[in-house]
PDB file of N, CA and C in Angstrom:
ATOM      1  N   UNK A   1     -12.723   6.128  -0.155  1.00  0.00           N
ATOM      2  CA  UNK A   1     -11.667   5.546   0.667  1.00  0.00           C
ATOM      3  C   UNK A   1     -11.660   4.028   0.486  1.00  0.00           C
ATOM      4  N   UNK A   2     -10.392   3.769   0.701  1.00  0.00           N
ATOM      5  CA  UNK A   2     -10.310   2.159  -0.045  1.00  0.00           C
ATOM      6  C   UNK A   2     -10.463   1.667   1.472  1.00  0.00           C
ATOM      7  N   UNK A   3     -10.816   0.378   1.617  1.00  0.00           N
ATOM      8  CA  UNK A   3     -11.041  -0.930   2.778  1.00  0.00           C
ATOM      9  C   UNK A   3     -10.204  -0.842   3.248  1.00  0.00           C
ATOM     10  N   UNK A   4      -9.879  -1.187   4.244  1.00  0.00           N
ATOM     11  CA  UNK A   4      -8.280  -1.499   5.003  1.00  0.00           C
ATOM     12  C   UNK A   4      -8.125  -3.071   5.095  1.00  0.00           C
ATOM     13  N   UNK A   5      -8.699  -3.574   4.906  1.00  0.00           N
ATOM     14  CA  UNK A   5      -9.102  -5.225   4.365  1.00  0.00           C
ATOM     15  C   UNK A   5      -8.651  -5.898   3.344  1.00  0.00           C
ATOM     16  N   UNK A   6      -9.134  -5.019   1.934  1.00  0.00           N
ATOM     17  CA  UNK A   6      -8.751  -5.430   0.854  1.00  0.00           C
ATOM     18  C   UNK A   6      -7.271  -4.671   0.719  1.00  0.00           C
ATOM     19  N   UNK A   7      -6.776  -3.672   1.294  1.00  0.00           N
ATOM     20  CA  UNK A   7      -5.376  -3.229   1.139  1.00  0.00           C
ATOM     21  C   UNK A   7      -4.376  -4.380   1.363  1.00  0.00           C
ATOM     22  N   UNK A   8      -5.128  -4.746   2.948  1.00  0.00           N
ATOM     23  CA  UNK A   8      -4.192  -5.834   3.686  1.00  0.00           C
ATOM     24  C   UNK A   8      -4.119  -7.352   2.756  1.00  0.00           C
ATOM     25  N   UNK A   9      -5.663  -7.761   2.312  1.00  0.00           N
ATOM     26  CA  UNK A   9      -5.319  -9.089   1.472  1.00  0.00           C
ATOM     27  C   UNK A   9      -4.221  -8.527  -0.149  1.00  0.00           C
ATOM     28  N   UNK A  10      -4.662  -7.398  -0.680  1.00  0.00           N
ATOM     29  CA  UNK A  10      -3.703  -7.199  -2.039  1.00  0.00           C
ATOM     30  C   UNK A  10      -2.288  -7.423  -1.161  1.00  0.00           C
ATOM     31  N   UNK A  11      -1.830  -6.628  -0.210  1.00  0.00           N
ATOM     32  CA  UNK A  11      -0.240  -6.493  -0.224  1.00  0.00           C
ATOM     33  C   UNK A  11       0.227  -7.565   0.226  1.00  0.00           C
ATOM     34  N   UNK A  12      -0.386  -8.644   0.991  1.00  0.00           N
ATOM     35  CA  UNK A  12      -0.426  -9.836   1.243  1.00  0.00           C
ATOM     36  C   UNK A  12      -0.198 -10.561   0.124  1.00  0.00           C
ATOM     37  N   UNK A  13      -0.778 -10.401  -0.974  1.00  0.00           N
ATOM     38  CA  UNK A  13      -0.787 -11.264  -2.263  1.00  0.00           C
ATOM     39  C   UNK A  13       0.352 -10.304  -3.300  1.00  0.00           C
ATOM     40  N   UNK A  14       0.696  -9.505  -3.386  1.00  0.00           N
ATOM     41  CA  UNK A  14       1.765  -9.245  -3.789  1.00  0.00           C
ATOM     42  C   UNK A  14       3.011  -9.527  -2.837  1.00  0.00           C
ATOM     43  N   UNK A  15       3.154  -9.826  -1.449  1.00  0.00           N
ATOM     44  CA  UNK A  15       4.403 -10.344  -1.144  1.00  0.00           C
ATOM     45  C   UNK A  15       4.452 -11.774  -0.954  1.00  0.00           C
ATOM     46  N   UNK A  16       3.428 -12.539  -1.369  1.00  0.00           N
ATOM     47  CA  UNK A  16       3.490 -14.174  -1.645  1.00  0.00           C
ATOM     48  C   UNK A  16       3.426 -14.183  -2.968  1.00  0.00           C
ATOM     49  N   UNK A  17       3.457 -13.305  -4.415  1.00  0.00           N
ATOM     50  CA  UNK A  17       3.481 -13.118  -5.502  1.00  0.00           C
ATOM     51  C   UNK A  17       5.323 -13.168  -6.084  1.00  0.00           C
ATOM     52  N   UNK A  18       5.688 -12.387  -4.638  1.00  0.00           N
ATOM     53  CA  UNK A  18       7.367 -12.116  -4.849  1.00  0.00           C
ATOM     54  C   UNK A  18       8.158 -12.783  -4.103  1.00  0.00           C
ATOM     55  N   UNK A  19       7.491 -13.641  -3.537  1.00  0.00           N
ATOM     56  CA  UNK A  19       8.150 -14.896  -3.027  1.00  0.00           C
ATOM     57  C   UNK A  19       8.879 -14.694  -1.174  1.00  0.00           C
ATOM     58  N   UNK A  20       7.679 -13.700  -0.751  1.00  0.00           N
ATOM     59  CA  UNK A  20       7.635 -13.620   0.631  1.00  0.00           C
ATOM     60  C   UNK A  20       8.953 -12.936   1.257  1.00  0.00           C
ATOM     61  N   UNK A  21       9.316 -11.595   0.524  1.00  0.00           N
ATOM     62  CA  UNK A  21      10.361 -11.297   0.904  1.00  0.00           C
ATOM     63  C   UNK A  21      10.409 -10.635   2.008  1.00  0.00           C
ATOM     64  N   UNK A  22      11.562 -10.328   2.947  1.00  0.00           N
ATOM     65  CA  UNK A  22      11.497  -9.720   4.237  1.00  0.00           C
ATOM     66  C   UNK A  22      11.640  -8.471   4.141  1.00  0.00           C
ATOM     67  N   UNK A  23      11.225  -7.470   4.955  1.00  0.00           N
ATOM     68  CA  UNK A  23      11.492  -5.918   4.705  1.00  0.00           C
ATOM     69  C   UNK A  23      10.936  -5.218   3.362  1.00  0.00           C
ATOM     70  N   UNK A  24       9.742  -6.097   2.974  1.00  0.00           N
ATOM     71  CA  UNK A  24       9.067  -4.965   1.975  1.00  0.00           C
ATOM     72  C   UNK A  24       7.420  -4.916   2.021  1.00  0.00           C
ATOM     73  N   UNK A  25       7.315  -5.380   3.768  1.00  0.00           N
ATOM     74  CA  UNK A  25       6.206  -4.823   4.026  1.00  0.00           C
ATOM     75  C   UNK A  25       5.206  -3.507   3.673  1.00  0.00           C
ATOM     76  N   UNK A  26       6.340  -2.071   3.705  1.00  0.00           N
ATOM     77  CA  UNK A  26       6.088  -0.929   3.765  1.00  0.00           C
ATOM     78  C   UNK A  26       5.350  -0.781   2.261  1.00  0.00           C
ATOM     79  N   UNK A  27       6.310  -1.532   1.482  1.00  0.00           N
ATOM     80  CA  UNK A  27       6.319  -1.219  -0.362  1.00  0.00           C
ATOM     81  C   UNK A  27       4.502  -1.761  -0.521  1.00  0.00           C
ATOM     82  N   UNK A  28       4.503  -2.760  -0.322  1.00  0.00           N
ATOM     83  CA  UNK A  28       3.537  -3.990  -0.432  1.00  0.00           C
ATOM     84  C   UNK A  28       2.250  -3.208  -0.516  1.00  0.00           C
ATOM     85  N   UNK A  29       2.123  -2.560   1.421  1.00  0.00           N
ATOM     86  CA  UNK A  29       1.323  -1.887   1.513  1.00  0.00           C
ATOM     87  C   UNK A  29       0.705  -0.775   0.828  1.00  0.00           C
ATOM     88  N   UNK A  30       1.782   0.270   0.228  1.00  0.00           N
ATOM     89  CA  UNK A  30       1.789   1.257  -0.990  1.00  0.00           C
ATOM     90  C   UNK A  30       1.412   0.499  -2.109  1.00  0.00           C
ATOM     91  N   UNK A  31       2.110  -0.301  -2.433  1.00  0.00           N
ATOM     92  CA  UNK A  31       1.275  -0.843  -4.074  1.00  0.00           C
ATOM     93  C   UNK A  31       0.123  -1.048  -3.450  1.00  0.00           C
ATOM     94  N   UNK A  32      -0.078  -1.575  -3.122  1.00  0.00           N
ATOM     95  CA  UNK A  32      -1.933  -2.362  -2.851  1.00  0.00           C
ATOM     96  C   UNK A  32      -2.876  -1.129  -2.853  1.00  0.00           C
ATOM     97  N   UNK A  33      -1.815  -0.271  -1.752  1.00  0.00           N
ATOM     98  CA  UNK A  33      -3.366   0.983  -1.770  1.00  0.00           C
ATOM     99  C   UNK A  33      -3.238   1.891  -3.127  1.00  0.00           C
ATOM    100  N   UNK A  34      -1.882   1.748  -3.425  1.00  0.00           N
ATOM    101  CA  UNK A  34      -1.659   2.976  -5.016  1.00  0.00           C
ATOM    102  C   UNK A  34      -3.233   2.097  -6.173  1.00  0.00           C
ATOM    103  N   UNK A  35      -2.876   0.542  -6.326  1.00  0.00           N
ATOM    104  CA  UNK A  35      -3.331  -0.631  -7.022  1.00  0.00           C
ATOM    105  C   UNK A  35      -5.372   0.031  -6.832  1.00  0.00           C
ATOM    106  N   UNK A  36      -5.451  -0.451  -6.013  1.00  0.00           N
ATOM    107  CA  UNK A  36      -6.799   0.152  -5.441  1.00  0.00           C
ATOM    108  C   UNK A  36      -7.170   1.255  -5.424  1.00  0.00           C
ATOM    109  N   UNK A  37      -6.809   2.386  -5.121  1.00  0.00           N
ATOM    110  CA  UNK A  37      -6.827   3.073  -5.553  1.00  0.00           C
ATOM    111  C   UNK A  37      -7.289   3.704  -7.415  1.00  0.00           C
ATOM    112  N   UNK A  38      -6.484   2.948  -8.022  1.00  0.00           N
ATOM    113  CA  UNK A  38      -6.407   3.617  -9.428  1.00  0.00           C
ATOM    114  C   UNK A  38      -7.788   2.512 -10.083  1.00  0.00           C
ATOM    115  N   UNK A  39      -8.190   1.258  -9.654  1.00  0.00           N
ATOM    116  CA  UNK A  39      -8.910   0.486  -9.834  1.00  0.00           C
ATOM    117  C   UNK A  39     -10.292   1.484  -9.639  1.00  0.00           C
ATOM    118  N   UNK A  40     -10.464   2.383  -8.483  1.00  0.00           N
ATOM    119  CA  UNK A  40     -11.735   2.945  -8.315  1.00  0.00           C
ATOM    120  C   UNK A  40     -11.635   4.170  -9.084  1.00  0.00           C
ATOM    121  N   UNK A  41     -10.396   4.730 -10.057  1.00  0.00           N
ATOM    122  CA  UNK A  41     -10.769   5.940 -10.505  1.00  0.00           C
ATOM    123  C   UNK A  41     -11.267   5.584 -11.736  1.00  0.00           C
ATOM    124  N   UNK A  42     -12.432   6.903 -12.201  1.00  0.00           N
ATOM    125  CA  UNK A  42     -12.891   6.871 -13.502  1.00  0.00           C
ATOM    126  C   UNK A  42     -11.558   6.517 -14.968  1.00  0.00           C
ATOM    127  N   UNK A  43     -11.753   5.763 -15.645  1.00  0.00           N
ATOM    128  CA  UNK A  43     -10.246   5.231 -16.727  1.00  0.00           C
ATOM    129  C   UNK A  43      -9.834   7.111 -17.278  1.00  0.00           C
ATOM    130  N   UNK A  44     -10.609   8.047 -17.415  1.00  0.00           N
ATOM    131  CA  UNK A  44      -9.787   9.133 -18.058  1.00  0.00           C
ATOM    132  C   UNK A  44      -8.839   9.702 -17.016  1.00  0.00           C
ATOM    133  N   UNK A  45      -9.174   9.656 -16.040  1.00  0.00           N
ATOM    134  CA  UNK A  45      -8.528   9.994 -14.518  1.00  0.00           C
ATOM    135  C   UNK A  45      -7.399   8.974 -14.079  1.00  0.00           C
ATOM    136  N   UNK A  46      -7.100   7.670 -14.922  1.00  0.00           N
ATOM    137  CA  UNK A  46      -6.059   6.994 -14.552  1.00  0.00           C
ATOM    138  C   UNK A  46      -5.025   7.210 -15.411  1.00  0.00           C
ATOM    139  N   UNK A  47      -4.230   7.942 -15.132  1.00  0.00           N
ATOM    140  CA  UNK A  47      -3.414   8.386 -16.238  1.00  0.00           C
ATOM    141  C   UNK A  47      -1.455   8.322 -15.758  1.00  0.00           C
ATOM    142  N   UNK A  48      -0.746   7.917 -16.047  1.00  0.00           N
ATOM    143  CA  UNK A  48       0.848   8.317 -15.800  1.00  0.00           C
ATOM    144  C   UNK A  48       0.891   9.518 -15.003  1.00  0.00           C
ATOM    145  N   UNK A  49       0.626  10.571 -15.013  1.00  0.00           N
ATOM    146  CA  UNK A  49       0.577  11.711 -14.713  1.00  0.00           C
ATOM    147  C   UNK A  49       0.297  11.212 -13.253  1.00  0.00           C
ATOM    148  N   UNK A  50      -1.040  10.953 -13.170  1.00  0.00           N
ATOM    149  CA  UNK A  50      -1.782  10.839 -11.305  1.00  0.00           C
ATOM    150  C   UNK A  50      -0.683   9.828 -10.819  1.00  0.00           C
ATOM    151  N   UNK A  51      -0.389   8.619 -11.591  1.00  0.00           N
ATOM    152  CA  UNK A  51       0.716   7.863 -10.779  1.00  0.00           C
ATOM    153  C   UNK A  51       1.907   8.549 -10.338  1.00  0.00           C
ATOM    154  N   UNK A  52       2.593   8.523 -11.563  1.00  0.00           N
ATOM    155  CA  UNK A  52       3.760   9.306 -10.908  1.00  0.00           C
ATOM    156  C   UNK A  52       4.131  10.287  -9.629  1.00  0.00           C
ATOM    157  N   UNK A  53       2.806  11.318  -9.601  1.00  0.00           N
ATOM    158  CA  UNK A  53       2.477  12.122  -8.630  1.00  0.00           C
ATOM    159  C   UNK A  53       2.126  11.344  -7.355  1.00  0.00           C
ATOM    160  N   UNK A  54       1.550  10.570  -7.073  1.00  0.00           N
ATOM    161  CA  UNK A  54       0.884   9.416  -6.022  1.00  0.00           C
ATOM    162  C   UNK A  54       2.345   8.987  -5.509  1.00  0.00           C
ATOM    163  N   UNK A  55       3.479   9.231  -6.435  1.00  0.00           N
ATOM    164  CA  UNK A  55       4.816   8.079  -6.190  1.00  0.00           C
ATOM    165  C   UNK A  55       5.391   9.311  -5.494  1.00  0.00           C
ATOM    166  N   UNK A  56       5.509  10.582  -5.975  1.00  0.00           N
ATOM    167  CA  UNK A  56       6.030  11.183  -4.934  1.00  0.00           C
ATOM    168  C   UNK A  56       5.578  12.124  -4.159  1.00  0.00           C
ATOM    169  N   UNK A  57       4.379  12.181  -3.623  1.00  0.00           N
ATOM    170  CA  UNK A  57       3.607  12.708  -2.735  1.00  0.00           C
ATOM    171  C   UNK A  57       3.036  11.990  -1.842  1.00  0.00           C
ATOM    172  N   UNK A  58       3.091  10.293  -1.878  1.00  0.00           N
ATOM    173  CA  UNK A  58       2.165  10.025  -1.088  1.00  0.00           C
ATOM    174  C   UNK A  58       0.692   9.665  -1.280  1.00  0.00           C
ATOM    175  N   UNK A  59       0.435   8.862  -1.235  1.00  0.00           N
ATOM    176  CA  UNK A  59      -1.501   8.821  -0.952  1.00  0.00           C
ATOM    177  C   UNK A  59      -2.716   9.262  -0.491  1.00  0.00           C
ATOM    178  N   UNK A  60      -3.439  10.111  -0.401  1.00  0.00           N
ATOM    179  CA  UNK A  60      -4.306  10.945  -0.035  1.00  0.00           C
ATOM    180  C   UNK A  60      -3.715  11.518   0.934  1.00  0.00           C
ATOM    181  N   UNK A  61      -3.029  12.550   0.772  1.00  0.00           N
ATOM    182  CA  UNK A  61      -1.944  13.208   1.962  1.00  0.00           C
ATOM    183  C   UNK A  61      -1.098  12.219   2.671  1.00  0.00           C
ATOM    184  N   UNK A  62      -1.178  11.390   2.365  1.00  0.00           N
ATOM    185  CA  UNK A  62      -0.072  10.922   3.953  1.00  0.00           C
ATOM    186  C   UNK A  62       1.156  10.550   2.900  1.00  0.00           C
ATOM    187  N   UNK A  63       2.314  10.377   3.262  1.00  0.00           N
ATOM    188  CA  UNK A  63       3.635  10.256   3.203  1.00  0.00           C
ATOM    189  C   UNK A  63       3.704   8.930   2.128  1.00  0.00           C
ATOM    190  N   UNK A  64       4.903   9.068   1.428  1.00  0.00           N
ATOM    191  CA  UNK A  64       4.892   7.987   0.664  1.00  0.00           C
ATOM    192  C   UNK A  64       5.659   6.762   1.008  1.00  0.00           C
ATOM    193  N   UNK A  65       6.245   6.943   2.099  1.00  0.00           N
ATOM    194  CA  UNK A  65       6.631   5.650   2.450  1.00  0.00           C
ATOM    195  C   UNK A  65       6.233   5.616   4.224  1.00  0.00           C
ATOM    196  N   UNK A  66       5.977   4.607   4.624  1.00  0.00           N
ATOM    197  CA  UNK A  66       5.070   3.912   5.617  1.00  0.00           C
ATOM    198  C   UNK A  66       6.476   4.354   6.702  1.00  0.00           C
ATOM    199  N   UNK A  67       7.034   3.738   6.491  1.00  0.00           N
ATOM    200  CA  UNK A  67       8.345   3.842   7.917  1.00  0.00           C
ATOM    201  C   UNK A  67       8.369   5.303   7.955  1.00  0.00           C
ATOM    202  N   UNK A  68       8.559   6.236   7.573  1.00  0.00           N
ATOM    203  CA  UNK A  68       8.267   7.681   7.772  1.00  0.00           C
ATOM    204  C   UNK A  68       7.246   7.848   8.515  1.00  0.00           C
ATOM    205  N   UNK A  69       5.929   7.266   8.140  1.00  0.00           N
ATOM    206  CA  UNK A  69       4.949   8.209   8.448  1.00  0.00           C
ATOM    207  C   UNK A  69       4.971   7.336  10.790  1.00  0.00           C
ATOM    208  N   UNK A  70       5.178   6.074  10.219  1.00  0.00           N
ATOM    209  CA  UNK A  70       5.272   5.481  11.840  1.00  0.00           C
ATOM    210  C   UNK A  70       3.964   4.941  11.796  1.00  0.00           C
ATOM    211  N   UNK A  71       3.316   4.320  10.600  1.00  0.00           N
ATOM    212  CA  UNK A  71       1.881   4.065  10.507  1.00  0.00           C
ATOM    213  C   UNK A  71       1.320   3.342  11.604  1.00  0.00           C
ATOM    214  N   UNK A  72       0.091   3.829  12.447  1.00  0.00           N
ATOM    215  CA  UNK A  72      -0.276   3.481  13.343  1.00  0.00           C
ATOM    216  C   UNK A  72      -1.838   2.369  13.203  1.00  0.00           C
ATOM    217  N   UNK A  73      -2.225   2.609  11.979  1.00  0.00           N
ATOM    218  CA  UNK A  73      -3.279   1.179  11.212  1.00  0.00           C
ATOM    219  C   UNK A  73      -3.387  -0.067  12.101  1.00  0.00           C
ATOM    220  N   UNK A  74      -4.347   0.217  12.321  1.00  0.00           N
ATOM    221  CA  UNK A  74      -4.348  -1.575  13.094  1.00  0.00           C
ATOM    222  C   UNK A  74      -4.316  -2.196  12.470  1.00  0.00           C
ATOM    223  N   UNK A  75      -4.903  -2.201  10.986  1.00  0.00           N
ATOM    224  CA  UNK A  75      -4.816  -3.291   9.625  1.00  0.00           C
ATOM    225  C   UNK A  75      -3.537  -3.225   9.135  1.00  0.00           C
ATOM    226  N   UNK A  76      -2.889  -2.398   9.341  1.00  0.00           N
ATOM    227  CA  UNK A  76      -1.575  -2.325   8.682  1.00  0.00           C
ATOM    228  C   UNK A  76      -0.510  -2.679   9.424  1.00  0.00           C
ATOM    229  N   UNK A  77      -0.584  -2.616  11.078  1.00  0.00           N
ATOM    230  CA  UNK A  77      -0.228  -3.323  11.940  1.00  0.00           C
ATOM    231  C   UNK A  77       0.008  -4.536  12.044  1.00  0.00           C
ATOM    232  N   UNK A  78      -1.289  -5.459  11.933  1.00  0.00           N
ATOM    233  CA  UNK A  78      -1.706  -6.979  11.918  1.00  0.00           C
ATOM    234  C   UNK A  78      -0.952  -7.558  11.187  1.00  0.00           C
ATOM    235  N   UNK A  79      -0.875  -6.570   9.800  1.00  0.00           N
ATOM    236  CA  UNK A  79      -0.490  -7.278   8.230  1.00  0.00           C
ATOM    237  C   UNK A  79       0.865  -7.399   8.716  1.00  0.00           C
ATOM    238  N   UNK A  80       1.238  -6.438   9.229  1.00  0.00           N
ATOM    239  CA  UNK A  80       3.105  -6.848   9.442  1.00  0.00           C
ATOM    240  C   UNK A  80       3.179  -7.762  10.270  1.00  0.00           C
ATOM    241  N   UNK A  81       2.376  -7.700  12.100  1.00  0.00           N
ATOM    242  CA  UNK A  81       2.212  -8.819  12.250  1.00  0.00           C
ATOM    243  C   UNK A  81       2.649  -9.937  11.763  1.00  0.00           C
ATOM    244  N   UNK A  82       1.306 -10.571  10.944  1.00  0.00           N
ATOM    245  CA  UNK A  82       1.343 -11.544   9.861  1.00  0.00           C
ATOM    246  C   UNK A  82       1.951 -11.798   9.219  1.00  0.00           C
ATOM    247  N   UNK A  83       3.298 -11.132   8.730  1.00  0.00           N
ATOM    248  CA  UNK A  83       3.983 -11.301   7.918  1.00  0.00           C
ATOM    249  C   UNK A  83       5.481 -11.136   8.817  1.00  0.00           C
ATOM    250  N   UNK A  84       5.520 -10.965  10.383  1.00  0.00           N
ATOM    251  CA  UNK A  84       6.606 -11.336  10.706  1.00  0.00           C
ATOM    252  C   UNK A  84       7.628  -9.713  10.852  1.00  0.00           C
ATOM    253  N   UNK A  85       6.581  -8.981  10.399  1.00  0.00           N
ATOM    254  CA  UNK A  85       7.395  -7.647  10.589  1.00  0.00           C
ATOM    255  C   UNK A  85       6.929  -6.619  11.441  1.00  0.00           C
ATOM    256  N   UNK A  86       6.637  -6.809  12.626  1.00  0.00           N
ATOM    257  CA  UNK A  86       5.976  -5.863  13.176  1.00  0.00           C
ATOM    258  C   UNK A  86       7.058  -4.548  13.421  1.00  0.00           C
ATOM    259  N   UNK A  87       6.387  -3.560  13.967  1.00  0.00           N
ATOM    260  CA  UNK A  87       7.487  -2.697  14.524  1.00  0.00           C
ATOM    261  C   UNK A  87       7.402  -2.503  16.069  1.00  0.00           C
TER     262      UNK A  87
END
């Protein structure tokens, strides 16, 4: 299981990467954990195949996009917070 720490600093640094855009909190959060994610798998196990699948299933079971699921994360919370997007 990835940090909820390092999720929050990656998607943080990919939306000051894209120039701090509004309303792509949800995305941010998904890359960072997809990003991390594929960083801890063995390289024969990182393959097109597992991504693609990750893109439309979701991340270790849960939903692939965040506003669906109603993510209740306190780290994932904060981060919107922080970034002006809470819900």
């Amino acid at each position: 299981m990835i940090d909820e720490e390092k999720i929050r600093q990656r998607a943080y640094e990919l939306w000051e990467l894209e120039g701090q855009p509004e309303a792509m909190e949800h995305e941010h959060w998904r890359q960072a954990r997809e990003q991390l994610e594929a960083e801890q798998q063995p390289p024969e196990a990182n393959t097109l195949d597992s991504v693609a699948g990750a893109e439309q299933t979701g991340i270790a079971g849960q939903p692939a996009n965040n506003e669906e699921s109603g993510s209740t994360n306190p780290e994932h919370q904060a981060w919107l917070t922080a970034v002006g997007q809470s819900n």
